[in-house]
C-alpha atoms as a PDB file:
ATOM      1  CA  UNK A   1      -3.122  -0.409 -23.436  1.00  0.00           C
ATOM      2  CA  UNK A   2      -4.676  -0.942 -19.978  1.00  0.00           C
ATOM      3  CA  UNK A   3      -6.944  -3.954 -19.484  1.00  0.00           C
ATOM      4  CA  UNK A   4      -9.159  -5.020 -16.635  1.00  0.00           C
ATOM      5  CA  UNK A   5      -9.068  -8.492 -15.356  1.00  0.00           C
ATOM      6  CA  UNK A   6      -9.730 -10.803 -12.685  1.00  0.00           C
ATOM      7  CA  UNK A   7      -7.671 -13.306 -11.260  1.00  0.00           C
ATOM      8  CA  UNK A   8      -8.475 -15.951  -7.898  1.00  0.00           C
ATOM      9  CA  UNK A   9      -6.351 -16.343  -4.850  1.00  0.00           C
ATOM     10  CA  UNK A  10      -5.857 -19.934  -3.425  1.00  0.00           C
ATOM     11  CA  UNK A  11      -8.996 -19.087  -0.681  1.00  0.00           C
ATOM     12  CA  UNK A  12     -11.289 -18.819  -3.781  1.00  0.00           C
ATOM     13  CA  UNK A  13     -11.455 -14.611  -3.025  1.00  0.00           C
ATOM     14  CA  UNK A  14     -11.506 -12.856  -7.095  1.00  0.00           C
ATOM     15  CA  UNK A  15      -8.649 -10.082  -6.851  1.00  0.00           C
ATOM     16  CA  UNK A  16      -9.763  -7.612  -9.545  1.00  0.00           C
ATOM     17  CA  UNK A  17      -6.962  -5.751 -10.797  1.00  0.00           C
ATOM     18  CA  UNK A  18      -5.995  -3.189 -14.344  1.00  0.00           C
ATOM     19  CA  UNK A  19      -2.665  -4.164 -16.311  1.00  0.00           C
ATOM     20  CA  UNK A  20      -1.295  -1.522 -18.360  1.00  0.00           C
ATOM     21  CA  UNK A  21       1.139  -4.207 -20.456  1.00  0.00           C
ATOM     22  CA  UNK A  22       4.697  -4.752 -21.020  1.00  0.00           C
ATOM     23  CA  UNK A  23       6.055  -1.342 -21.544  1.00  0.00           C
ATOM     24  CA  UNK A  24       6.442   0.169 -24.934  1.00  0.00           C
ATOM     25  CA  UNK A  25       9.938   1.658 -23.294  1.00  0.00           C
ATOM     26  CA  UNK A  26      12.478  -1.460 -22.593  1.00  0.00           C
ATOM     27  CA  UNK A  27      14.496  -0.483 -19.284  1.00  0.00           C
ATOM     28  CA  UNK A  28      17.859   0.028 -19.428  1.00  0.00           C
ATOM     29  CA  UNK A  29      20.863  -2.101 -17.579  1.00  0.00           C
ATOM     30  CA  UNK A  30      20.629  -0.045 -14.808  1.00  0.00           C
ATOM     31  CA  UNK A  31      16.892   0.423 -14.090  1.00  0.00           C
ATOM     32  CA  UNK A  32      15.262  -3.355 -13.912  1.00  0.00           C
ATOM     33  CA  UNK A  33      11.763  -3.283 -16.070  1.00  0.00           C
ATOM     34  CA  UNK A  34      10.427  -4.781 -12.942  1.00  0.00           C
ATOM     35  CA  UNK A  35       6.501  -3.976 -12.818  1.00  0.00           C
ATOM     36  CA  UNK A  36       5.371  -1.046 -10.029  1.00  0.00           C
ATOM     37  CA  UNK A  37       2.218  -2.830  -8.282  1.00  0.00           C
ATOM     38  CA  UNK A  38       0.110   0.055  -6.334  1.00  0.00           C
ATOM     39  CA  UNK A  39      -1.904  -0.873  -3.860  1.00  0.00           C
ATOM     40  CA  UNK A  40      -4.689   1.726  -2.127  1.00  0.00           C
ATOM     41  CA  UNK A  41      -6.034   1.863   1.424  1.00  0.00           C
ATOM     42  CA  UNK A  42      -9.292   0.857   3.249  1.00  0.00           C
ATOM     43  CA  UNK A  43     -12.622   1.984   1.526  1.00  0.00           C
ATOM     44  CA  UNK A  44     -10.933   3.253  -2.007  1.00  0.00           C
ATOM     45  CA  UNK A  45      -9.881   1.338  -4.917  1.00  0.00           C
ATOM     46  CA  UNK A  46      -7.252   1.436  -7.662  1.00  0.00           C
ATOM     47  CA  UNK A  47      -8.458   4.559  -9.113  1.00  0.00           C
ATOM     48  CA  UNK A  48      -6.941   6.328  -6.553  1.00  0.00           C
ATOM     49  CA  UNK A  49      -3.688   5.308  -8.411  1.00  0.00           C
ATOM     50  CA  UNK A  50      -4.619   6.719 -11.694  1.00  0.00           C
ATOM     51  CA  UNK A  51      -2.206   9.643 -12.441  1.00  0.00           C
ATOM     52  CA  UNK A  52       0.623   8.445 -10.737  1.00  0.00           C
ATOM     53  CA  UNK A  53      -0.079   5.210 -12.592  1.00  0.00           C
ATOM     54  CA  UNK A  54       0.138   7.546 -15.731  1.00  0.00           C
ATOM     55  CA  UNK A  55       3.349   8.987 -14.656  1.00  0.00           C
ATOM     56  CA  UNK A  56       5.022   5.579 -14.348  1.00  0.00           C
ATOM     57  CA  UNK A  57       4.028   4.131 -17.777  1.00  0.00           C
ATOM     58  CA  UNK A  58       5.244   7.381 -19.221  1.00  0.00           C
ATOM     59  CA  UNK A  59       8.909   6.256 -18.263  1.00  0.00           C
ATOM     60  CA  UNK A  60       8.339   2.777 -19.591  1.00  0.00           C
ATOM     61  CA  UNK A  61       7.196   0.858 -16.547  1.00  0.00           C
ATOM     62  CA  UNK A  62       4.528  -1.838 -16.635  1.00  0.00           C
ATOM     63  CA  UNK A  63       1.951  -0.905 -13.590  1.00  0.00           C
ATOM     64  CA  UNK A  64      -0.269  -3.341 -12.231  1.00  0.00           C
ATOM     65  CA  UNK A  65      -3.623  -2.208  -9.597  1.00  0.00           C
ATOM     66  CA  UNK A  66      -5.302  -4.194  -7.572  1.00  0.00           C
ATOM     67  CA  UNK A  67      -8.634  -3.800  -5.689  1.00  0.00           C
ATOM     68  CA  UNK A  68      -8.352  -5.432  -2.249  1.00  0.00           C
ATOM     69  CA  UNK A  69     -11.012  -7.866  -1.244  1.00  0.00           C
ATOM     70  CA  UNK A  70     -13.989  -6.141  -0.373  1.00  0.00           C
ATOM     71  CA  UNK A  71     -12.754  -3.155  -2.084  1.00  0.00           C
ATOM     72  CA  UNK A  72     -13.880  -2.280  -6.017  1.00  0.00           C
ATOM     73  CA  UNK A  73     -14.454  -4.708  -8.208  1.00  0.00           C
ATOM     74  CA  UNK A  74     -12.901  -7.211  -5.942  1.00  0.00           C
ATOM     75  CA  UNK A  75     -15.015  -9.955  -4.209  1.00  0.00           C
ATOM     76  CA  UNK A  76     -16.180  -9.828  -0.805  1.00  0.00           C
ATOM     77  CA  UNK A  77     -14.645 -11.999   1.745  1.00  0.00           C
ATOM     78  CA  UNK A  78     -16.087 -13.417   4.721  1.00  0.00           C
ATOM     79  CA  UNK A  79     -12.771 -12.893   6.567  1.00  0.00           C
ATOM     80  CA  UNK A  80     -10.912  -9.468   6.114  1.00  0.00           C
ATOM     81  CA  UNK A  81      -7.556 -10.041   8.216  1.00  0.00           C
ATOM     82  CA  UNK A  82      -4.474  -7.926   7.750  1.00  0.00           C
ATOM     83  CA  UNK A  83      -2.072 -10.816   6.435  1.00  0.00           C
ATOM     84  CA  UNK A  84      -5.142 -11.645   3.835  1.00  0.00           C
ATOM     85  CA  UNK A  85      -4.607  -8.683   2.262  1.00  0.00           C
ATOM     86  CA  UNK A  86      -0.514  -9.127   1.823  1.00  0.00           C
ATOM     87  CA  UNK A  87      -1.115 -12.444   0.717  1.00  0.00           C
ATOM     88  CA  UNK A  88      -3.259 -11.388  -1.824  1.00  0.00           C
ATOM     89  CA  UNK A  89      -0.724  -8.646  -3.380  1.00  0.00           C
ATOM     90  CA  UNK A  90       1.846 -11.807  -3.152  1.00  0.00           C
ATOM     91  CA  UNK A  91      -0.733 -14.351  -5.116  1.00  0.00           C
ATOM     92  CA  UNK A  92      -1.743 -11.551  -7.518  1.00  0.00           C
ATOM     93  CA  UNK A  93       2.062 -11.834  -8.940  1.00  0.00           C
ATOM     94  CA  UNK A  94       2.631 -15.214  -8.360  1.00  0.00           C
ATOM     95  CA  UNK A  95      -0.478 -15.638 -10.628  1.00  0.00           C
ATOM     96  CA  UNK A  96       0.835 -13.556 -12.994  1.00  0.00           C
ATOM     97  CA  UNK A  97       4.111 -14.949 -12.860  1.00  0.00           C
ATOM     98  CA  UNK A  98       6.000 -12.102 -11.922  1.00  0.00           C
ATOM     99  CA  UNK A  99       9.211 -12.683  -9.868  1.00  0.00           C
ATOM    100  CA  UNK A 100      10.548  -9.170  -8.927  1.00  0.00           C
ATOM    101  CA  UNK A 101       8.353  -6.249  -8.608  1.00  0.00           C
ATOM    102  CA  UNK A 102       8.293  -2.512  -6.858  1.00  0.00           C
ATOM    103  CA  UNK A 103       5.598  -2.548  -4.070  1.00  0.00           C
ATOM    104  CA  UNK A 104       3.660   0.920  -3.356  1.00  0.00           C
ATOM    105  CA  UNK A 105       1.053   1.208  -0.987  1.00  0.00           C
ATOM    106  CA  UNK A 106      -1.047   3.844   0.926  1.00  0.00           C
ATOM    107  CA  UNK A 107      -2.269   3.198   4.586  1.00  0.00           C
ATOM    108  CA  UNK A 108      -4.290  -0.358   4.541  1.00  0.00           C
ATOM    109  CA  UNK A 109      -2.315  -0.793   1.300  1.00  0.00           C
ATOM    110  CA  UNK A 110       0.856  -0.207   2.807  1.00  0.00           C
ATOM    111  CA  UNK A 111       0.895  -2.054   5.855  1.00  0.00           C
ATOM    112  CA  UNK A 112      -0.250  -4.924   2.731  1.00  0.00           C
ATOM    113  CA  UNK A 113       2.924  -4.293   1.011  1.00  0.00           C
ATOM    114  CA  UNK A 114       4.854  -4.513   3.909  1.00  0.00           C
ATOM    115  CA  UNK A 115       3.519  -7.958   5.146  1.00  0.00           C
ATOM    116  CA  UNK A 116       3.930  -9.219   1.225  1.00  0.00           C
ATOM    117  CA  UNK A 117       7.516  -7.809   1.525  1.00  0.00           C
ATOM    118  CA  UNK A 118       8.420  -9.403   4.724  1.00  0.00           C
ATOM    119  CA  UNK A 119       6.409 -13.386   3.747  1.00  0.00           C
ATOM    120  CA  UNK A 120       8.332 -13.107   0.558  1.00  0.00           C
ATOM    121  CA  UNK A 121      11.564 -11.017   0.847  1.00  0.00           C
ATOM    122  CA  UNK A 122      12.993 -11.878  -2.950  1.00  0.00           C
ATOM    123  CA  UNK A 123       9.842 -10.496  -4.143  1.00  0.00           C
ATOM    124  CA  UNK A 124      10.022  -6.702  -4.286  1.00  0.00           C
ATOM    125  CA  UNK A 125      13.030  -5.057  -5.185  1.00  0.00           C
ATOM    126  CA  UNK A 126      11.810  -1.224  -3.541  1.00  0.00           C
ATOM    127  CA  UNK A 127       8.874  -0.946  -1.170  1.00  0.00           C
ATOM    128  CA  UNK A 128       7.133   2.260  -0.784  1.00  0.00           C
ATOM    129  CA  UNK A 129       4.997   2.684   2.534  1.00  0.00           C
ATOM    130  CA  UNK A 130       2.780   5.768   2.172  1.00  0.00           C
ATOM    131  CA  UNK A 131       1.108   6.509   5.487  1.00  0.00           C
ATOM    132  CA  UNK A 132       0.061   2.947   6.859  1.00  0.00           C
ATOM    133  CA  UNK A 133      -0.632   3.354  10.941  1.00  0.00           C
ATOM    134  CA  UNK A 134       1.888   1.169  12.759  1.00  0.00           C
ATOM    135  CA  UNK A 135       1.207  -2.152  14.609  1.00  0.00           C
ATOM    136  CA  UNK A 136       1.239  -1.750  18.428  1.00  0.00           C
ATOM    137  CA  UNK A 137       4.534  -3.331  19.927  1.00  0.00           C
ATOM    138  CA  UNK A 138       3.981  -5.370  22.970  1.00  0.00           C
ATOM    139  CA  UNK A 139       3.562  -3.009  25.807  1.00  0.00           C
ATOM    140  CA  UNK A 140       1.543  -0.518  23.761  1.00  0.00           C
ATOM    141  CA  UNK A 141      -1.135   1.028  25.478  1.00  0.00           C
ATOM    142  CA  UNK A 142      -4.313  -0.410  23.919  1.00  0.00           C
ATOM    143  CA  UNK A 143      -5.580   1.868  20.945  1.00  0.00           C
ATOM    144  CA  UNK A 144      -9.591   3.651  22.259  1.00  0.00           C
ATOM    145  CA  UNK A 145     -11.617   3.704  18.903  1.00  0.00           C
ATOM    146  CA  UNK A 146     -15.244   3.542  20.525  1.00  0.00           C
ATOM    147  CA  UNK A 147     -17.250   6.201  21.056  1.00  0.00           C
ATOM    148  CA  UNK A 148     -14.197   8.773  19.443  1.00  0.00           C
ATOM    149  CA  UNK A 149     -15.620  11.897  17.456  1.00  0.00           C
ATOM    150  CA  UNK A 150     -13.248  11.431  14.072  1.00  0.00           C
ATOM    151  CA  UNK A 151     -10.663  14.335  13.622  1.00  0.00           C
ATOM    152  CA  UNK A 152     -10.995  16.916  11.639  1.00  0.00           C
ATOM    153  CA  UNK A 153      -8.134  15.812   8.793  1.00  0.00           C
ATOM    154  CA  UNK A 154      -9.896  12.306   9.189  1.00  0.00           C
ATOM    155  CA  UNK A 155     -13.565  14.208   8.475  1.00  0.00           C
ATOM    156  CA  UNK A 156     -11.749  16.051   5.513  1.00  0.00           C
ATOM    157  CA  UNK A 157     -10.336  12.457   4.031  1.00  0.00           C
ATOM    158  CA  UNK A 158     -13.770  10.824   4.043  1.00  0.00           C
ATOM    159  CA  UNK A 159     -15.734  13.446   2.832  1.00  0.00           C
ATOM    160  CA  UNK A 160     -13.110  14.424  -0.276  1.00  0.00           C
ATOM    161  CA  UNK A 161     -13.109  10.516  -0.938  1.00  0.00           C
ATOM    162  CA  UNK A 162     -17.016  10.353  -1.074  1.00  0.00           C
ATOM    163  CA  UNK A 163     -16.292  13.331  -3.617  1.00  0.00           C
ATOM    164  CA  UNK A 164     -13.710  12.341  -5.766  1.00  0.00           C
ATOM    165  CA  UNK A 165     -14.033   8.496  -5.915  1.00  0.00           C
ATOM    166  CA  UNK A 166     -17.842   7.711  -4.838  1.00  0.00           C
ATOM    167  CA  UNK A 167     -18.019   4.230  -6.764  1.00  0.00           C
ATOM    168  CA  UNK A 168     -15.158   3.210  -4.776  1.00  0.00           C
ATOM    169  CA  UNK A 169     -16.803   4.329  -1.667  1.00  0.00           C
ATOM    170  CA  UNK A 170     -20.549   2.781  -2.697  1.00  0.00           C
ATOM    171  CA  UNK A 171     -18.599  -1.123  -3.435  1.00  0.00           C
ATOM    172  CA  UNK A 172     -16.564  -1.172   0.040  1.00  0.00           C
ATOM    173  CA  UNK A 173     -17.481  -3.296   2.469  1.00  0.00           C
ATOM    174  CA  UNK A 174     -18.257  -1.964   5.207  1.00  0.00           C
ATOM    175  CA  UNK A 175     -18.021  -4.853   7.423  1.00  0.00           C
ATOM    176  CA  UNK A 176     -14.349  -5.360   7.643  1.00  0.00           C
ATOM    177  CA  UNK A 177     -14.304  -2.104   9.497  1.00  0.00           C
ATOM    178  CA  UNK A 178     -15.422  -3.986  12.617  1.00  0.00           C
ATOM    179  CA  UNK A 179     -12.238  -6.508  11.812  1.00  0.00           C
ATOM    180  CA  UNK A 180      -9.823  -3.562  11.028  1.00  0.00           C
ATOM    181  CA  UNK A 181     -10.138  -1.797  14.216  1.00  0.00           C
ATOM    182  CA  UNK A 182     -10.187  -4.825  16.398  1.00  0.00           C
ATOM    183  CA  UNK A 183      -6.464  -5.803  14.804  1.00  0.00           C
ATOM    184  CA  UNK A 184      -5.138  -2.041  15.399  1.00  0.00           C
ATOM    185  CA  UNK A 185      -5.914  -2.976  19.183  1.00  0.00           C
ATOM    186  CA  UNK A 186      -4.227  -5.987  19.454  1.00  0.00           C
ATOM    187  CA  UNK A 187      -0.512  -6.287  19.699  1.00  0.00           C
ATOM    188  CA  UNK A 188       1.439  -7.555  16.350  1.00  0.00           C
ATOM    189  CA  UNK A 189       4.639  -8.893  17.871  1.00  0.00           C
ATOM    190  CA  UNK A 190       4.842 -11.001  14.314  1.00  0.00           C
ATOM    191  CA  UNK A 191       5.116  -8.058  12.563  1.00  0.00           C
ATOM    192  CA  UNK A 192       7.960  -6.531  14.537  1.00  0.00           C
ATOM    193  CA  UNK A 193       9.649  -9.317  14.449  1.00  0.00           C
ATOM    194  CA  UNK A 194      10.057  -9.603  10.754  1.00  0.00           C
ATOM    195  CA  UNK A 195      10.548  -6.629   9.747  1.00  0.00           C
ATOM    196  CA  UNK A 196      14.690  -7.218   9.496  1.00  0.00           C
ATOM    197  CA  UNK A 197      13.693  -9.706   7.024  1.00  0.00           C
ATOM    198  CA  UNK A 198      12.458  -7.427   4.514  1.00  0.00           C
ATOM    199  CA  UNK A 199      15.318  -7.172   1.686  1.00  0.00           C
ATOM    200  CA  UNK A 200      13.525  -4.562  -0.533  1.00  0.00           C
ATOM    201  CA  UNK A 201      14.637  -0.448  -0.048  1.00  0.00           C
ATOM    202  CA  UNK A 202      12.075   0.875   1.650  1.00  0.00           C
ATOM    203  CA  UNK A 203      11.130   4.180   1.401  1.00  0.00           C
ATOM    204  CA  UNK A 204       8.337   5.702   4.467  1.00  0.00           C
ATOM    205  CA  UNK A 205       6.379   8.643   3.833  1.00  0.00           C
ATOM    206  CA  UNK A 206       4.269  10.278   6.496  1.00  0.00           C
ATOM    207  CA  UNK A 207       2.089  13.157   6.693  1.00  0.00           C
ATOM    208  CA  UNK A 208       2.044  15.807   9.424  1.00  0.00           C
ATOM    209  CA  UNK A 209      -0.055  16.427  12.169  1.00  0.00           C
ATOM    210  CA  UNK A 210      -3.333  15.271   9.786  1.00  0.00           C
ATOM    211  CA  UNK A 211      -1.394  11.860   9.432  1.00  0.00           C
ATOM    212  CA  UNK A 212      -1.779   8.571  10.985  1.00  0.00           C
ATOM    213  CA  UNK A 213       1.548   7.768  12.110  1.00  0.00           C
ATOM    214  CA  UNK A 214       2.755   7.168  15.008  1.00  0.00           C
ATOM    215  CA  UNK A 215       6.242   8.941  15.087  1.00  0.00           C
ATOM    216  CA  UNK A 216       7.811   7.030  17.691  1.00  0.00           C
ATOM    217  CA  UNK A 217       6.591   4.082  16.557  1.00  0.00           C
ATOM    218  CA  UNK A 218       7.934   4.431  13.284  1.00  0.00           C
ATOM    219  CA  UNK A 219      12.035   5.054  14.917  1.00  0.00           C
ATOM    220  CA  UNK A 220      11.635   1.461  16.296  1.00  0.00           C
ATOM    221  CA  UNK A 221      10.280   0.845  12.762  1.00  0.00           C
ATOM    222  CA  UNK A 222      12.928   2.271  10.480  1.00  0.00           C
ATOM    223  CA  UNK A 223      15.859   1.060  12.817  1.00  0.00           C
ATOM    224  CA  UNK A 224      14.224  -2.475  12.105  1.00  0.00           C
ATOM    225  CA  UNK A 225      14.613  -2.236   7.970  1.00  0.00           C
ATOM    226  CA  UNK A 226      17.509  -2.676   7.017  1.00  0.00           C
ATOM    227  CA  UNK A 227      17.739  -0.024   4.056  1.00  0.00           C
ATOM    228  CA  UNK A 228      15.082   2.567   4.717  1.00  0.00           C
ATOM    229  CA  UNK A 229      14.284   6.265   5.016  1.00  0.00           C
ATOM    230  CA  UNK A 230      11.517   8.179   6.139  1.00  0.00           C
ATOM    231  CA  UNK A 231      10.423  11.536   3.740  1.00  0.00           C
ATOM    232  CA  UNK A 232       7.683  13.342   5.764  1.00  0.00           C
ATOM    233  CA  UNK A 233       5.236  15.672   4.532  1.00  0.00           C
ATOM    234  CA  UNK A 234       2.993  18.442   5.551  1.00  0.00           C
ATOM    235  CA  UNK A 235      -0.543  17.693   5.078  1.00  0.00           C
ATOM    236  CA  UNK A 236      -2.864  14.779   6.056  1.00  0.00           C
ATOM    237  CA  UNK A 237      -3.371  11.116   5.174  1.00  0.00           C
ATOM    238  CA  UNK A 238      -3.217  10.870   1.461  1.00  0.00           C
ATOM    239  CA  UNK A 239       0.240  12.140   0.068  1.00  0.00           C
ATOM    240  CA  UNK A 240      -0.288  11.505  -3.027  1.00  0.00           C
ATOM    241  CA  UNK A 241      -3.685  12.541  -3.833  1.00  0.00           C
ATOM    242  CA  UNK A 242      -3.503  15.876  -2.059  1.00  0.00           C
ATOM    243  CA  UNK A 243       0.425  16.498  -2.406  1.00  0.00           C
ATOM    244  CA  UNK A 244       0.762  14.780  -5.691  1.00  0.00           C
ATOM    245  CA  UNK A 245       3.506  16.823  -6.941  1.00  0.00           C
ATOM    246  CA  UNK A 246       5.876  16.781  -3.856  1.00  0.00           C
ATOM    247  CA  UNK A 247       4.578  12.833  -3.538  1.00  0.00           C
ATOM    248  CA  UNK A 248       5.784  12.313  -7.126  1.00  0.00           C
ATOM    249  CA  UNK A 249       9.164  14.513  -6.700  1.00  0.00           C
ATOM    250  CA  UNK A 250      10.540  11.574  -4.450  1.00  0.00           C
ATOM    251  CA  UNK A 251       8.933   8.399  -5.554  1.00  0.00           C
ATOM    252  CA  UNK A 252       9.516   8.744  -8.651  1.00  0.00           C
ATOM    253  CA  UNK A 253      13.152   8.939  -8.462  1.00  0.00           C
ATOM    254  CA  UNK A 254      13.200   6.062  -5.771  1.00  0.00           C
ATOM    255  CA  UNK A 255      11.853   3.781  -8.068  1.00  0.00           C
ATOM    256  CA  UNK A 256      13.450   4.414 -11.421  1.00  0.00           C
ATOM    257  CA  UNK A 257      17.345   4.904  -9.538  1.00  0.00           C
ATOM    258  CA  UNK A 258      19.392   1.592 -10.380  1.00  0.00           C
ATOM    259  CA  UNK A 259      19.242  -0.722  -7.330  1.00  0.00           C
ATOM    260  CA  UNK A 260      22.176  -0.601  -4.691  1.00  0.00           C
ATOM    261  CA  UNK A 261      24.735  -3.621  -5.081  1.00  0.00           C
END
């Protein structure tokens, strides 16, 4: 049965998250009952999880979902920086005493589980990266945000989020938007740099022309992981809400296989 709780990082912030339990089906010697935590991108919350969520309990995985700070029923923050929100997937399981988990994340979400996979490498067995924009390398020209007219997939994401999830929408906070598009303009050498330290097999998905991926960015990314692939969809932004099916047809498999020796 799924329960609702709360539980605090070390900076005070309340990570809301839902638990379904230990599952009801033990895993076998080959598939790890490691949990599957799924993490969602800027201005949703863990509902946006919900069926896939479904899909993994039904093969006997326990699935945790957080809200991000300033997301759901998560607390506000007065400071809304990218390697906040790893650190808070990373202290959600360390609270919860969980030593080896699958990470999944969409956009914000992902580039969250891919700083909580690269500050604690032993932690997540597979990572999942589901259409989270790319860091600019040093030597990037600077991202232009002001004064841009969104795009027309972007226009068709915000307006089918306002429809399908409008609570989640209502409790963001709005003022880490300022903060989020300041960080996409910087440079995050860090970032780069670590990225051979992630252990975990990564999977990448990214959509088509409606995506927000930066192809040639992500080469220079997958040739830094060490054991990753890219799938990449037609469509927009949000795989697995609008391609569920096809978004299910390759994750699923990815994280129930038996890990590589």
């Amino acid at each position: 049965m799924e329960t609702s709780r709360t539980t605090p990082t070390r900076t005070g912030i309340e990570i809301a998250y839902r638990d379904s339990g230990e599952p009801s089906v033990a895993g076998s010697a080959d598939v790890p009952p490691v949990p599957v935590v799924l993490v969602h991108g800027m201005g949703g919350d863990g509902g946006t999880w919900h069926r896939f969520a479904r899909a993994l309990v039904a093969r006997g995985r326990r699935v945790l979902v957080p809200d991000l700070r300033g997301h759901g029923r998560s607390a506000r923050a007065a400071s809304y920086q990218f390697e906040e929100f790893g650190a808070d997937v990373v202290e959600v399981c360390d609270n919860l005493g969980l030593t080896r988990v699958d990470l999944v994340g969409h956009s914000l979400g992902g580039h969250a589980a891919s700083l909580a996979a690269q500050a604690r490498p032993g932690l997540v067995r597979r990572l999942v990266i589901e259409e989270a924009p790319l860091p600019l390398r040093p030597g990037d020209p600077e991202q232009v945000f002001a004064n841009r007219l969104p795009s027309l997939p972007e226009l068709w994401h915000a307006t089918t989020s306002v429809i399908r999830h409008p609570r989640a929408v209502f409790a963001f906070d709005r003022s880490m938007t300022g903060s989020a598009i300041e960080q996409f303009r910087r440079p995050d050498p860090l970032w780069w740099d670590r990225l051979p330290g992630i252990e975990a097999d990564t999977l990448i998905l990214r959509g088509g022309p409606g995506g927000m991926v930066d192809p040639h960015k992500l080469e220079s990314a997958v040739a830094a992981i060490p054991k990753c692939r890219v799938v990449v969809f037609p469509g927009g932004h949000s795989i697995h809400r609008d391609r569920y099916g096809e978004f299910a047809a390759q994750v699923l498999p990815f994280l129930m296989q038996p890990q590589a020796s």
